[in-house]
Protein backbone atom coordinates (compact mmCIF):
# COMPACT_ATOMS: atom_id res chain seq x y z
CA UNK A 1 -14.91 10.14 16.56
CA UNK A 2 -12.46 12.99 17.61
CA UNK A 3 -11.01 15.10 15.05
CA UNK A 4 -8.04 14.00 13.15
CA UNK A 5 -5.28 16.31 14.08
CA UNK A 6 -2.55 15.13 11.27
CA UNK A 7 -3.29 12.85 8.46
CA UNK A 8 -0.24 12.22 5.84
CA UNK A 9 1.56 9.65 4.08
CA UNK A 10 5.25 8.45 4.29
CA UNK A 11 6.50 6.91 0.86
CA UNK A 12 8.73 3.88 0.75
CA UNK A 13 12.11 4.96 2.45
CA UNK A 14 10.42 8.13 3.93
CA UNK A 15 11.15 9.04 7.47
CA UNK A 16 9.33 11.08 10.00
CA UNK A 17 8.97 12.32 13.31
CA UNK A 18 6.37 13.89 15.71
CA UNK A 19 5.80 13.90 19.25
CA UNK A 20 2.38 12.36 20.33
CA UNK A 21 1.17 14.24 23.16
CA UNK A 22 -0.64 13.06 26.20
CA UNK A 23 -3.94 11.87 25.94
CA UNK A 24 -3.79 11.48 21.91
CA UNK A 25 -3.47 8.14 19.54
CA UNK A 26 -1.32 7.33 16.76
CA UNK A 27 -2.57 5.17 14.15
CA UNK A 28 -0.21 3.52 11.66
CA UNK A 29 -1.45 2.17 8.42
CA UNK A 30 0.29 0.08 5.76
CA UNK A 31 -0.46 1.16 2.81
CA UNK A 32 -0.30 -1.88 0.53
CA UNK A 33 0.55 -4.98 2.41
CA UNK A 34 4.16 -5.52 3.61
CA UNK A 35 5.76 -2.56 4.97
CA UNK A 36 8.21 -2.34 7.58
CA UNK A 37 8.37 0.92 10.28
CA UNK A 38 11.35 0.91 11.98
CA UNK A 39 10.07 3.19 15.18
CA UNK A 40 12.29 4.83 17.56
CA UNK A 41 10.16 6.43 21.23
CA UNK A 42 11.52 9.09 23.44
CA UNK A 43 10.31 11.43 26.54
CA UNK A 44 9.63 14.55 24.87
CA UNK A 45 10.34 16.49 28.21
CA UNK A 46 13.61 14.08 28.90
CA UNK A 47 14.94 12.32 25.75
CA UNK A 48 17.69 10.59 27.97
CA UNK A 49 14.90 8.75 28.78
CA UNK A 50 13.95 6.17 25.86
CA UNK A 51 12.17 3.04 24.74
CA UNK A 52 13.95 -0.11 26.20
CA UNK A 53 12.88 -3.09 24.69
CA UNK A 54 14.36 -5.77 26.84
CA UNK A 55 12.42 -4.57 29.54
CA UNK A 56 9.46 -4.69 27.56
CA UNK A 57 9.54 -7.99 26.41
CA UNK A 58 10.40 -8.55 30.12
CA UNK A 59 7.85 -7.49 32.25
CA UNK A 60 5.16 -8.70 30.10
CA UNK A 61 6.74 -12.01 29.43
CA UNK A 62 6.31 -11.99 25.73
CA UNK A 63 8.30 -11.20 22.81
CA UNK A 64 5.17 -11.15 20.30
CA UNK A 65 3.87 -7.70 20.58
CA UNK A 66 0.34 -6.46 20.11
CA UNK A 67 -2.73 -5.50 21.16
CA UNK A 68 -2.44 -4.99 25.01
CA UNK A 69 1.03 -4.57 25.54
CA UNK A 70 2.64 -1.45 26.67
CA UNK A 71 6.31 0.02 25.33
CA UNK A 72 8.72 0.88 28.14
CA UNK A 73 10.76 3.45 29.37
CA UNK A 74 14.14 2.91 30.63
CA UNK A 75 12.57 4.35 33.67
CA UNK A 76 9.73 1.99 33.65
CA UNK A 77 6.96 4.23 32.24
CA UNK A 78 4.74 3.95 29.41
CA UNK A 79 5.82 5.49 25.84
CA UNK A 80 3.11 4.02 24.21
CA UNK A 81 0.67 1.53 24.71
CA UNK A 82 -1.36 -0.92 21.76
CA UNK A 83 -4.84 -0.26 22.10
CA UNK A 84 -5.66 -1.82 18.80
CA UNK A 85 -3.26 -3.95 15.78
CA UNK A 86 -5.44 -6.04 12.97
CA UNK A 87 -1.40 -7.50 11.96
CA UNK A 88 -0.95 -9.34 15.18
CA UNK A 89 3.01 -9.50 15.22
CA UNK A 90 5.77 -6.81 15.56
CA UNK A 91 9.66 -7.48 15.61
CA UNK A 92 11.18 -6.57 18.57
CA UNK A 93 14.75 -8.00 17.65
CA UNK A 94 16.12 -7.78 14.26
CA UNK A 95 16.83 -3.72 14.37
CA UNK A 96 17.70 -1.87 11.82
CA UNK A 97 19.24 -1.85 8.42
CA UNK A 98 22.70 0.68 7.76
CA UNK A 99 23.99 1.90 4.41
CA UNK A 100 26.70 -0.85 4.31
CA UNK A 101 24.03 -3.68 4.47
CA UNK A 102 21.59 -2.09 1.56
CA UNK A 103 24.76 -1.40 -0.67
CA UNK A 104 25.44 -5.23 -0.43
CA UNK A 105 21.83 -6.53 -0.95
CA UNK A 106 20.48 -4.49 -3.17
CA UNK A 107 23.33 -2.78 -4.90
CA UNK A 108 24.94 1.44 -5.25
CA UNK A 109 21.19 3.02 -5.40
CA UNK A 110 23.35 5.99 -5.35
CA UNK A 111 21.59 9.77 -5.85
CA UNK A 112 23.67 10.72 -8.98
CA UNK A 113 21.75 7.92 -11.26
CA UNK A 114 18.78 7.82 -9.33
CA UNK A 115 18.07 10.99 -8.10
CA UNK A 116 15.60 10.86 -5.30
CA UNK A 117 14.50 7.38 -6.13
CA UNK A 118 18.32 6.83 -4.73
CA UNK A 119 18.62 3.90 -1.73
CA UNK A 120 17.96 4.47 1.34
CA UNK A 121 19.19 2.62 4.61
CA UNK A 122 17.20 3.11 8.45
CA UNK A 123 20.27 3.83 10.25
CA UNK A 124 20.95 7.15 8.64
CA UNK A 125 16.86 7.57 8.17
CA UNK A 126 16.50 7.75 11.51
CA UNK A 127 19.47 9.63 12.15
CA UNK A 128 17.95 12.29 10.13
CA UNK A 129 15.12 12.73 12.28
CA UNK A 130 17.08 12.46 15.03
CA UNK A 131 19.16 15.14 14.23
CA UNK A 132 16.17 17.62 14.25
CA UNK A 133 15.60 17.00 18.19
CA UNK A 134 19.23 17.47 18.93
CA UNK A 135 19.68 13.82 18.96
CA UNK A 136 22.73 11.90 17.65
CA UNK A 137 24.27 8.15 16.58
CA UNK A 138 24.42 7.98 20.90
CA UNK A 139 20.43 7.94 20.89
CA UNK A 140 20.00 5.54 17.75
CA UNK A 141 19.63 2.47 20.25
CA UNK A 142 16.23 -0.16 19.95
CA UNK A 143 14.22 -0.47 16.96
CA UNK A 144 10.80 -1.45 17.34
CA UNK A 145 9.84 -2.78 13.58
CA UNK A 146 6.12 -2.12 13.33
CA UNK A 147 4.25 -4.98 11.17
CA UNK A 148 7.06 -7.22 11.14
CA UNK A 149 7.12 -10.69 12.17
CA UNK A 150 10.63 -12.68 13.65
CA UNK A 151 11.00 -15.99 14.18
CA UNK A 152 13.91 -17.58 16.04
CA UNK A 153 15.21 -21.29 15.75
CA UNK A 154 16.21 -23.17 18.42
CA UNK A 155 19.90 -22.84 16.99
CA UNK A 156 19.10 -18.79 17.34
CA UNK A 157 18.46 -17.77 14.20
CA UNK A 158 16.17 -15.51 12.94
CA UNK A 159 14.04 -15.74 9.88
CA UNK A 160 11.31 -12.63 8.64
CA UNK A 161 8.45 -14.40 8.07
CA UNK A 162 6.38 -13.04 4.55
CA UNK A 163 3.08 -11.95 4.36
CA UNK A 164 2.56 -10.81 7.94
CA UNK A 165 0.64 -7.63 6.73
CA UNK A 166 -1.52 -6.80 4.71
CA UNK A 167 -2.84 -3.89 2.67
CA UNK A 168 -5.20 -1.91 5.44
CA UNK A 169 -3.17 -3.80 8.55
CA UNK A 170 -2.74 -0.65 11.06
CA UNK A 171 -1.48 -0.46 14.46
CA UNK A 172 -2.68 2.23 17.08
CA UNK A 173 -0.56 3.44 19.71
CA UNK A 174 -1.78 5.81 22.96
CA UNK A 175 0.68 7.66 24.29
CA UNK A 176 -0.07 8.21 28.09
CA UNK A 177 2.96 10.78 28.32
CA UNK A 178 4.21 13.56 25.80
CA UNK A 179 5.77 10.71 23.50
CA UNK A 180 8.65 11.39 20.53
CA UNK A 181 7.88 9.02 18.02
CA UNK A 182 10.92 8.84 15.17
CA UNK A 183 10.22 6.23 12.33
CA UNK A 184 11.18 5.23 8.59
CA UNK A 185 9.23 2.85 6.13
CA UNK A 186 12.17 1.07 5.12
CA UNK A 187 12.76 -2.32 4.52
CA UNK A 188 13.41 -4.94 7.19
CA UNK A 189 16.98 -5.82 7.48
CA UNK A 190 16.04 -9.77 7.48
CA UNK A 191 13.72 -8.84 4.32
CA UNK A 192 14.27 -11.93 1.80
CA UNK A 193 13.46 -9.43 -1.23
CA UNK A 194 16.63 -9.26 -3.69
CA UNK A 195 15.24 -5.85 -4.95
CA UNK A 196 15.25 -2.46 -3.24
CA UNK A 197 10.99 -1.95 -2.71
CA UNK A 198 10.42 0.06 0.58
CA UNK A 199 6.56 0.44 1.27
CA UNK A 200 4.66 3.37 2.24
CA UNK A 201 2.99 3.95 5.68
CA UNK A 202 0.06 6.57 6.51
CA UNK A 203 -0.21 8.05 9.46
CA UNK A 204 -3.15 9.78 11.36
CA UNK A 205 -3.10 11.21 14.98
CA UNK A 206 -6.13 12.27 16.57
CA UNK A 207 -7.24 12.84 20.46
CA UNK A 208 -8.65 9.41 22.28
CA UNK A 209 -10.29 8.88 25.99
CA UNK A 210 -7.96 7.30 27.97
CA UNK A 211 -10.26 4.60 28.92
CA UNK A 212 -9.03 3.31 25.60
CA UNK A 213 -6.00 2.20 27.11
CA UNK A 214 -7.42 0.12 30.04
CA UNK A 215 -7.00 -3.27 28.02
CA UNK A 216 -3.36 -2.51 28.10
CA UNK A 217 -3.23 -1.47 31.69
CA UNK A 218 -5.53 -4.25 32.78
CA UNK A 219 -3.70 -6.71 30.90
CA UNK A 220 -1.22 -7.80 34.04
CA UNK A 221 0.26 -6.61 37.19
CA UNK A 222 3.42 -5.46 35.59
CA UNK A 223 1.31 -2.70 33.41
CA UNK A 224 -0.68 -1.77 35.97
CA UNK A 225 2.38 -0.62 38.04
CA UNK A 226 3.81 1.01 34.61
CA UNK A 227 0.49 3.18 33.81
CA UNK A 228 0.93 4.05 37.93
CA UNK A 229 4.56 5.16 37.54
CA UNK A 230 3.77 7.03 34.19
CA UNK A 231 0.96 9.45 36.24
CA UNK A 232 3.19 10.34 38.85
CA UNK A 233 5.45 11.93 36.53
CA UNK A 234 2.41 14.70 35.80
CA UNK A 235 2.46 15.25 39.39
């Protein structure tokens, strides 16, 4: 087992960012059953250059994602594959919640009462982090919601379905490029809970053999090309 390189908690409404370097593996842990990670992923070296969902879901025909599936560049390289997820399901749709939505679910939450128990939203979360990479509200574009599960109708609509993690459910991403990873544990915008009760997330990052990621490369023709056009950037 390679040495853990960073090992720390974020608490319910926390935020974070780091970038996950070549070569190295993020693990994401919830804590105690039913978080929600709202994850933003960037080219360290060229942050114009972000995670595009649509393509994702595209090229791998899916919109359930998990173990074996890559996340995708606007330029068709690999931010971050899923070498390994004991949840099974992660929302690729709903996004994420502003300050306008949590006022009206869950009430003010403001900082004078509350202090730094105060409500939190994702959109100004991640902004936040953002803002420490010299990133704006122009870069706050697709949410990946980490242990999350979405189901649509056939009328369209979209329903969070409860109890999709679990206390110990974790979710390890490779990064076969220098990665950005933003993120907040906040709640899920589609999350049916009248109370304000973000979860907390742990996160450990550690070095990994990139033979780790061959069940995502091998996993079809699409991410075989992806993992191809992710090298030649190194070049």
């Amino acid at each position: 087992m390679n040495e853990t390189l960073l090992d720390e908690t974020v608490p319910g409404g926390g935020h974070a960012s780091l970038i996950v370097k070549r070569g190295q593996l993020l693990r994401v842990t919830d804590v105690r059953g039913g978080a929600n990670v709202s994850m933003l992923l960037f080219n360290a070296a060229e942050k114009s250059e972000r995670l595009n969902l649509p393509d994702t879901l595209k090229c791998q025909h899916t919109a359930k994602l998990t173990k074996g599936h890559c996340l995708y560049s606007d330029m068709g390289r690999v931010l971050a594959a899923i070498v390994a997820d004991t949840c099974g399901w992660h929302d690729s749709l709903a996004g994420v919640s502003d300050a306008a939505e949590v006022r009206e679910k869950y009430g003010q939450g403001r900082y004078q009462e509350l202090r730094n128990a105060f409500y939190r939203n994702g959109t100004d979360n991640l902004l936040v982090e953002l803002g420490k990479w010299g990133l704006g509200i122009a870069d706050l574009l697709m949410t990946l919601n980490l242990f999350s599960r979405v189901d649509v109708t056939d009328t369209g609509a979209m329903k969070l379905v409860e109890g999709n993690s679990k206390a110990g459910d974790y979710i390890e991403l490779y990064a076969p490029m220098n990665t950005l990873v933003v993120l907040t544990a906040i709640q899920h915008p589609l999350d049916p809970n009248p109370e304000y009760a973000p979860k907390p997330v742990k996160l450990a990052l550690r070095a990994a053999d990139p033979q780790v990621a061959e069940i995502c490369r091998t996993s079809c023709d699409e991410n075989a090309r992806g993992f191809i056009n992710t090298e030649r950037f190194f070049l």
